[in-house]
Protein backbone atom coordinates (compact mmCIF):
# COMPACT_ATOMS: atom_id res chain seq x y z
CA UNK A 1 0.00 0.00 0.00
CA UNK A 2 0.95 3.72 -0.16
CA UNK A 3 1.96 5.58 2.58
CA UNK A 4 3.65 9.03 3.71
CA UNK A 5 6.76 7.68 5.88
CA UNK A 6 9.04 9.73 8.44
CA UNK A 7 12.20 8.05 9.49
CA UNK A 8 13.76 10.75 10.99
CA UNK A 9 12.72 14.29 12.65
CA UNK A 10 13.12 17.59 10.73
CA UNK A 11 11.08 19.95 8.20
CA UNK A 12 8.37 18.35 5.72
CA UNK A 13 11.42 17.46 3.59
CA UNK A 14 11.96 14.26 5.75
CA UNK A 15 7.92 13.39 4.45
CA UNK A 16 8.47 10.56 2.07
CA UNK A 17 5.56 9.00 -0.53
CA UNK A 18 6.57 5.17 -0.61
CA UNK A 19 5.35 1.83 -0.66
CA UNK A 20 4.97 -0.30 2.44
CA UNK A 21 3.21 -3.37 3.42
CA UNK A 22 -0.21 -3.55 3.90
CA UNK A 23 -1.33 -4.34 7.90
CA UNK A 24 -3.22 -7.43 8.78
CA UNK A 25 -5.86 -7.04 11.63
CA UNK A 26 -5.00 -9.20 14.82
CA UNK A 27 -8.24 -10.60 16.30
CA UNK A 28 -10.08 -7.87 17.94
CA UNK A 29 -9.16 -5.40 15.52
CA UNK A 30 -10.54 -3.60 12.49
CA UNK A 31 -8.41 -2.74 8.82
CA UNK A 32 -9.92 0.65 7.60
CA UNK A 33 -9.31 1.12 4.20
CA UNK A 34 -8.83 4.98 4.49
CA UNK A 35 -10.74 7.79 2.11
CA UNK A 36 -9.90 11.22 4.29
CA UNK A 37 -7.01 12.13 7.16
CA UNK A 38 -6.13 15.46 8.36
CA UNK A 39 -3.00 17.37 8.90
CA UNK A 40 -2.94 19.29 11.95
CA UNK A 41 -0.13 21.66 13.93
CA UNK A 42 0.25 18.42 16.24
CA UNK A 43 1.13 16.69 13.13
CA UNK A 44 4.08 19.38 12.26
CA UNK A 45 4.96 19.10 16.12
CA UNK A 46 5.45 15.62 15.67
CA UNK A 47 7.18 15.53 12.81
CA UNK A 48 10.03 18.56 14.14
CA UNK A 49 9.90 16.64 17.59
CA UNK A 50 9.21 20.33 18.95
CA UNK A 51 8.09 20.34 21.11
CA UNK A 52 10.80 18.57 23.25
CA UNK A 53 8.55 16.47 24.72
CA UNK A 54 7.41 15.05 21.95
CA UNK A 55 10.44 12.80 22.01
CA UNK A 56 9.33 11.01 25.26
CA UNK A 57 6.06 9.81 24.13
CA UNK A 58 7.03 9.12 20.16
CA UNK A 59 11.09 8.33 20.06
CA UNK A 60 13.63 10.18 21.79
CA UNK A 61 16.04 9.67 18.44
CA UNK A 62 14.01 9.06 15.96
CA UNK A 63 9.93 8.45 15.32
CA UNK A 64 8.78 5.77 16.74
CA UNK A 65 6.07 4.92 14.45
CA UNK A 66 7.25 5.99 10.63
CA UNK A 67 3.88 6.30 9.04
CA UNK A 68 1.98 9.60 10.78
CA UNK A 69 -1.62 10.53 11.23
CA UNK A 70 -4.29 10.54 13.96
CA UNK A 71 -7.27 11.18 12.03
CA UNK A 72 -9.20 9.02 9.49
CA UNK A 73 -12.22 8.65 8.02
CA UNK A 74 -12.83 5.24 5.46
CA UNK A 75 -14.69 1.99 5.02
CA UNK A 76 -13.76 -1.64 6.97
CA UNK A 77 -12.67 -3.89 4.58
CA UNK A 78 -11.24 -6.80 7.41
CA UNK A 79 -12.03 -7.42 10.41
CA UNK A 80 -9.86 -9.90 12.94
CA UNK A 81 -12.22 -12.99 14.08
CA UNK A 82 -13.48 -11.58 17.65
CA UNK A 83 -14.80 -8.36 16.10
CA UNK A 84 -18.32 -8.00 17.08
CA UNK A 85 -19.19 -4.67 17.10
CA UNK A 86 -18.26 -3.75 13.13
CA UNK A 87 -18.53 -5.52 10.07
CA UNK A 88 -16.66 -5.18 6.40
CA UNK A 89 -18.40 -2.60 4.65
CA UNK A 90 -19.26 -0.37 7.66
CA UNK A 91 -18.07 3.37 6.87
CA UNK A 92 -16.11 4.78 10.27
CA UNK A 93 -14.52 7.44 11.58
CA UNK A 94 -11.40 7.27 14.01
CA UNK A 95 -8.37 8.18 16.19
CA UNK A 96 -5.02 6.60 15.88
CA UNK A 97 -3.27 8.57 19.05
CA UNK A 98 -1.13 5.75 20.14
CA UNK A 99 0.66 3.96 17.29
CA UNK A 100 -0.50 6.90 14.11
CA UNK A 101 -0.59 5.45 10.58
CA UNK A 102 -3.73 7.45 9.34
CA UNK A 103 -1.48 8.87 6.32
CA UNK A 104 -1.89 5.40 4.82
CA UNK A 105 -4.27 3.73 2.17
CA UNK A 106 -5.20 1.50 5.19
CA UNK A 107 -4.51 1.35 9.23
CA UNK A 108 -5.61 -1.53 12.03
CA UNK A 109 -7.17 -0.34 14.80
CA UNK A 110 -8.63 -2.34 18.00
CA UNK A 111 -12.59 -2.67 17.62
CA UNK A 112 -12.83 -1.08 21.34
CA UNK A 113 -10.91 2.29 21.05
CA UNK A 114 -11.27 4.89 19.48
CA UNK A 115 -13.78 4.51 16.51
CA UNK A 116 -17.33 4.76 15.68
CA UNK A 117 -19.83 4.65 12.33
CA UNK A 118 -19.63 7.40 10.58
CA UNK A 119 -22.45 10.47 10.64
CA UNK A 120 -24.83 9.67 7.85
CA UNK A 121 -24.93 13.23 6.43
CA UNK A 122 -20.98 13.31 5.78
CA UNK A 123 -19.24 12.99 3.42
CA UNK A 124 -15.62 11.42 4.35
CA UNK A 125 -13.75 14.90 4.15
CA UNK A 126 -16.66 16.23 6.23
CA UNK A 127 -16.44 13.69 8.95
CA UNK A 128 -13.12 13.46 9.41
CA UNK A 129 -12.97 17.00 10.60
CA UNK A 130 -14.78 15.97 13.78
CA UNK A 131 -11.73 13.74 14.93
CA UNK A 132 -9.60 16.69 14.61
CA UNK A 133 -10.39 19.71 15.87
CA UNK A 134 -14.20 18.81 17.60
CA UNK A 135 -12.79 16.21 19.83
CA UNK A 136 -10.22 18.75 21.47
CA UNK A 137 -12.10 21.60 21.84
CA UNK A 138 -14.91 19.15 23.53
CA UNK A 139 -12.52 18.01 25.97
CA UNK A 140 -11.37 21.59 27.04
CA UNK A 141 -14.84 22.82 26.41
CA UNK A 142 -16.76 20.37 28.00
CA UNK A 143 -14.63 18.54 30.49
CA UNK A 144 -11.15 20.83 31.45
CA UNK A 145 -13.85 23.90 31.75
CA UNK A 146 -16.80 22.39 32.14
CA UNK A 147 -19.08 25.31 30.31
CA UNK A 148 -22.15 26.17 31.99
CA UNK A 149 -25.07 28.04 29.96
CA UNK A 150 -25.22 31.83 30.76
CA UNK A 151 -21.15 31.53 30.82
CA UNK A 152 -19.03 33.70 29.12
CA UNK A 153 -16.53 32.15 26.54
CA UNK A 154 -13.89 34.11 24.67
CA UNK A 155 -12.52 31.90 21.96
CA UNK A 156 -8.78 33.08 20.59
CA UNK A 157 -8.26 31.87 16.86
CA UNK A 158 -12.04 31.08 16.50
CA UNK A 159 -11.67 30.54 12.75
CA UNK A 160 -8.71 27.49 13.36
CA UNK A 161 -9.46 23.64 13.42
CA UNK A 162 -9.96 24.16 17.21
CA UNK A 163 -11.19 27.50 17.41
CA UNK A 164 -14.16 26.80 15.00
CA UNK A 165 -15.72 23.62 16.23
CA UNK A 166 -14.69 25.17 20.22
CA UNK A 167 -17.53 28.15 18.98
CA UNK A 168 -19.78 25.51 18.02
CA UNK A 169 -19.88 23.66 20.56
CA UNK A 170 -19.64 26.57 23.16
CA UNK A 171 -22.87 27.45 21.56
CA UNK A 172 -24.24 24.62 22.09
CA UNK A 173 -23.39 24.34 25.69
CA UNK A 174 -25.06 27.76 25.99
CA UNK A 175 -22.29 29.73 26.41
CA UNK A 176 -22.28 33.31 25.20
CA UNK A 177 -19.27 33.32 22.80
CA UNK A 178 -16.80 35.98 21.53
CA UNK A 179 -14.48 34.63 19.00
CA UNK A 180 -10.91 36.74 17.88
CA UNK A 181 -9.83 36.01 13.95
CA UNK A 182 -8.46 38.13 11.68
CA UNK A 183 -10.63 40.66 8.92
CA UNK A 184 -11.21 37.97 6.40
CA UNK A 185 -13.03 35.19 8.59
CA UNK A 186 -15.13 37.75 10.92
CA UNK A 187 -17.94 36.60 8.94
CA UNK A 188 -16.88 32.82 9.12
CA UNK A 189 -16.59 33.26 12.68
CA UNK A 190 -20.19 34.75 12.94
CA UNK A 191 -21.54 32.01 10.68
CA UNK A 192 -20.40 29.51 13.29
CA UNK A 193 -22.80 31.19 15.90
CA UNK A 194 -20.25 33.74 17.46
CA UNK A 195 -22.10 36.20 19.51
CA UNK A 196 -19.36 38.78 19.21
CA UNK A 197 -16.72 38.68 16.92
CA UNK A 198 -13.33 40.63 17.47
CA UNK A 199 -10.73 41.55 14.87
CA UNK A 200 -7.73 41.04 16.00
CA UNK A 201 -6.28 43.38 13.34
CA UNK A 202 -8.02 46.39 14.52
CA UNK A 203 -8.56 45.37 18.65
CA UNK A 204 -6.75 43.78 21.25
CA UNK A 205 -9.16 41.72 22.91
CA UNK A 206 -6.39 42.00 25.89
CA UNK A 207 -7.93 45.36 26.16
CA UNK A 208 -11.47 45.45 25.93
CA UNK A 209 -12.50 45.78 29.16
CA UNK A 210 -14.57 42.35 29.36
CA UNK A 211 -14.23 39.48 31.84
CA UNK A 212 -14.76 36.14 30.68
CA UNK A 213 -15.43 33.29 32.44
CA UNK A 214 -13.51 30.59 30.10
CA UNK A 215 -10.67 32.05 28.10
CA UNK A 216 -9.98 29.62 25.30
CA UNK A 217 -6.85 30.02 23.57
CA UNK A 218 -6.47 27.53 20.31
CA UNK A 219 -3.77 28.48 18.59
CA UNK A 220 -1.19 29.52 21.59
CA UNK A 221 -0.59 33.27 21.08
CA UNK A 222 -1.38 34.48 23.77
CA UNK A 223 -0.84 33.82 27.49
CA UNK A 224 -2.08 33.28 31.01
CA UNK A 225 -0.31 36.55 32.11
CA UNK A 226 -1.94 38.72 29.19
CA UNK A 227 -5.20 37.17 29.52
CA UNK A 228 -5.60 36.67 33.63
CA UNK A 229 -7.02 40.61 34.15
CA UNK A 230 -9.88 39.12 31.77
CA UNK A 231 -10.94 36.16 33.78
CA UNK A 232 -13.76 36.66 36.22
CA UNK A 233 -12.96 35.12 39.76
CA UNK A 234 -12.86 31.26 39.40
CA UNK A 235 -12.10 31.15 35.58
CA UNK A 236 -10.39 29.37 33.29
CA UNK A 237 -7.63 30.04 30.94
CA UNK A 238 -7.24 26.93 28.74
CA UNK A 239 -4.08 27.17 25.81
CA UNK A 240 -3.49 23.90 23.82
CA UNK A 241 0.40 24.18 23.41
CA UNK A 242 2.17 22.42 26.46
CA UNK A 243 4.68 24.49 26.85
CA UNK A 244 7.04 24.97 30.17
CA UNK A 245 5.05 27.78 31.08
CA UNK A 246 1.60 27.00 31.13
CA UNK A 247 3.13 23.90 32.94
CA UNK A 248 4.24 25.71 36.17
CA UNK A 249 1.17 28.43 36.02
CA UNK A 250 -1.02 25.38 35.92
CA UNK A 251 1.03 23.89 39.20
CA UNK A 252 0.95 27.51 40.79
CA UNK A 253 -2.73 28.30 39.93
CA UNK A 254 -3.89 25.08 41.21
CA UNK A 255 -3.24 26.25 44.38
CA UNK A 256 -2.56 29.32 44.85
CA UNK A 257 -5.08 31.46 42.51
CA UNK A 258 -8.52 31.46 42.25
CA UNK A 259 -8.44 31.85 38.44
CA UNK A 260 -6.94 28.99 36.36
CA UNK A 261 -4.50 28.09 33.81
CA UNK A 262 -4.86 24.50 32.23
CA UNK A 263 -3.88 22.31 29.30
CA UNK A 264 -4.44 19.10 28.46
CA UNK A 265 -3.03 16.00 26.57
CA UNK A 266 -6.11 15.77 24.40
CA UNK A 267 -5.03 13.50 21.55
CA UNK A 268 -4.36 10.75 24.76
CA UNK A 269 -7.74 10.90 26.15
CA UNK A 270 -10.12 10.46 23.33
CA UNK A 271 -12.91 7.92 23.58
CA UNK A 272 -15.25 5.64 21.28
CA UNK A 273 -17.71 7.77 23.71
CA UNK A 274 -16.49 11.14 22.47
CA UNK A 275 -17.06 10.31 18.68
CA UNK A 276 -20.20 8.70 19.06
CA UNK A 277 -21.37 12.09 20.76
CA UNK A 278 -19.77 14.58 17.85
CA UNK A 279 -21.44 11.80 15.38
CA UNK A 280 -24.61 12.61 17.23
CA UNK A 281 -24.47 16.60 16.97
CA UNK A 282 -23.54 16.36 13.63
CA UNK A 283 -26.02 14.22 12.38
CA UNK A 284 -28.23 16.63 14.23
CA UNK A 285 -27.20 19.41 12.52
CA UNK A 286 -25.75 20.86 15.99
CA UNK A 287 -22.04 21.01 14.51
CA UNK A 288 -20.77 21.73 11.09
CA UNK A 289 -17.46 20.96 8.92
CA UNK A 290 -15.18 23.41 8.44
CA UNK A 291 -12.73 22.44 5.35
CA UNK A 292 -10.27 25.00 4.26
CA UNK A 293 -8.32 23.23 1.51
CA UNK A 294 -7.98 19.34 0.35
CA UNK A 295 -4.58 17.58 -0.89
CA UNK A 296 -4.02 14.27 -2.32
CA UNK A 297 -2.18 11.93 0.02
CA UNK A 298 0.87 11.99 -1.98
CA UNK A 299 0.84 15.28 -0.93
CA UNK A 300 1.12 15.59 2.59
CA UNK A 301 4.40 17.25 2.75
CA UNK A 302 2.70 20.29 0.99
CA UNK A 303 0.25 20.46 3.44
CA UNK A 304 2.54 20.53 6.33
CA UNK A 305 3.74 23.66 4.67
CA UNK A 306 0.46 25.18 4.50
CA UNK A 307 -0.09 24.46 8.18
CA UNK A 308 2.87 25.70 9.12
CA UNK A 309 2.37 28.92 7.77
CA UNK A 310 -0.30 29.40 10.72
CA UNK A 311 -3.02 30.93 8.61
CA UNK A 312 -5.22 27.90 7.66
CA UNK A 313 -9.00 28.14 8.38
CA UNK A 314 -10.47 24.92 9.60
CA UNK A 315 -9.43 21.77 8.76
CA UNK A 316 -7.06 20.88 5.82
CA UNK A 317 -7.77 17.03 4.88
CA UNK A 318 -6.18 14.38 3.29
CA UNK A 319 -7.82 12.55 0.75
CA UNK A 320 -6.88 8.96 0.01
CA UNK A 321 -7.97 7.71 -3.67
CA UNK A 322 -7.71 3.66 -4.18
CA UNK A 323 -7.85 1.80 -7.27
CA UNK A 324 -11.59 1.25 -8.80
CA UNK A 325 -13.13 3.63 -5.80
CA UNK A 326 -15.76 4.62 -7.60
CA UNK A 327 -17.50 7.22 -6.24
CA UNK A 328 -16.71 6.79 -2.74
């Protein structure tokens, strides 16, 4: 089968298109046949090993796993012979957090993590954007913060992966939401169900004289120390880029301040639960896609550079063509 392969750590350069061998399923697992993936700044940060840490969890010298990817959408085509809950032909969405390999034509995965059927009203581009940036802003969202309706939720880099489904679904916890985005996707933003909408060109939200109850920042640029003036008493400043910092505010703020700092390892803690609820809301029309571009799988290395240049708008998906597809 085809696959993007990474041997060693370094720019998109080290991204190679090549053959490998196809995976077998072991008994409880599934074989996906993949049609969509994503590439995502975690995928860059693996990739550069930068941050450090990323060399604890995926190789200290080198990847651990050479074929990258967390995200999928496809079709079972296998399944291993105590499979019970799937059968071939069943269209799925998934995460691969612990062993990657979603930049493939196919991946195993255990019948019991994470994956789930795939919303009805998606297409596979469309659905795969739910395992990427839905499923971390739902565990910030829903679970780090624990949004209340009536709260207010100020959403930094609303129009991002993150940011965008993080409006959505503050919305749909009640929330009243403010997202910050540049000029060109104010009216994205608003589409999304943004309350308020602030241009970061033209305001510093840092400044506006607002308090906020859940400070949300997806794209890491800002910081507790900017944003902590903003928080009402007992809120929450959530940033998704573990960094040393937010490491020791999150130690001192845990005791010693009534207002928060907090991150989380949200790739690790994702659930066959989790993506059954995001199929759910988007099936009910509760969540949306948000696609800013497409590139072949062959690709990838091109789309690492477009992520990297920090300006992409949603989710930028992989699509995975196999011979005689058809219309899938």
């Amino acid at each position: 089968m085809k696959a993007i392969v990474c041997t060693k750590y370094g720019s998109s350069d080290v991204l190679q298109f090549k053959e490998v061998e196809k995976p077998t399923p072991l008994d409880n697992e599934v074989r996906i046949r993949i049609y969509a993936a994503v590439v995502t700044p975690s995928d860059c940060a693996f990739r550069k090993a930068d941050p450090f840490i990323v060399r604890f969890i995926y190789g200290f010298l080198r990847p651990k796993y050479s074929v990258p990817g967390v995200e999928l959408a496809g079709e079972i085509d296998a399944v291993g012979k105590d499979v019970t809950l799937f059968h071939i032909g069943d269209q799925v969405i998934g995460l691969s957090p612990n062993r990657l390999g979603a930049h493939a034509e196919y991946l195993c995965l255990p019948e019991n993590k994470a994956v789930v059927i795939k919303p009805a009203n998606a297409s596979y581009e469309e659905a795969v954007g739910i395992c990427d940036g839905a499923t971390t802003a739902l565990t910030f969202l829903r679970d780090t913060a624990k949004v209340q309706p009536g709260q207010k939720v100020l959403i930094n880099g609303a129009s991002g992966a993150v940011g965008a489904y993080a409006v959505q679904l503050a919305k749909y916890y009640g929330a009243e939401v403010t997202g910050v985005c540049s000029t060109t996707n104010v009216e994205r933003v608003k589409s999304l169900g943004a309350d308020k909408v602030i241009d970061y060109t033209r305001e510093d939200f840092t400044q506006s004289g607002q308090t906020y109850d859940v400070i949300f920042d997806a794209i890491g640029k800002s910081s507790f120390a900017r944003c902590k003036s903003l928080l009402k008493q007992k809120g929450v400043y959530l940033l998704t880029v573990p960094t040393m910092r937010i490491m020791l505010q999150m130690l001192w703020t845990s005791k010693l301040s009534s207002k928060k700092a907090m991150f989380t390892a949200t790739g690790l803690k994702q659930t066959k639960e989790n993506l059954a609820f995001l199929q759910t809301l988007f099936e009910a029309e509760k969540i949306k896609a948000v696609i800013d571009r497409s590139y072949p799988l062959e690709q990838v290395a091109e789309a690492h550079r477009y992520v990297e240049t920090g300006r992409k708008r949603g989710n930028v998906v992989i699509t995975v063509k196999h011979p005689n597809q058809g219309g899938k």
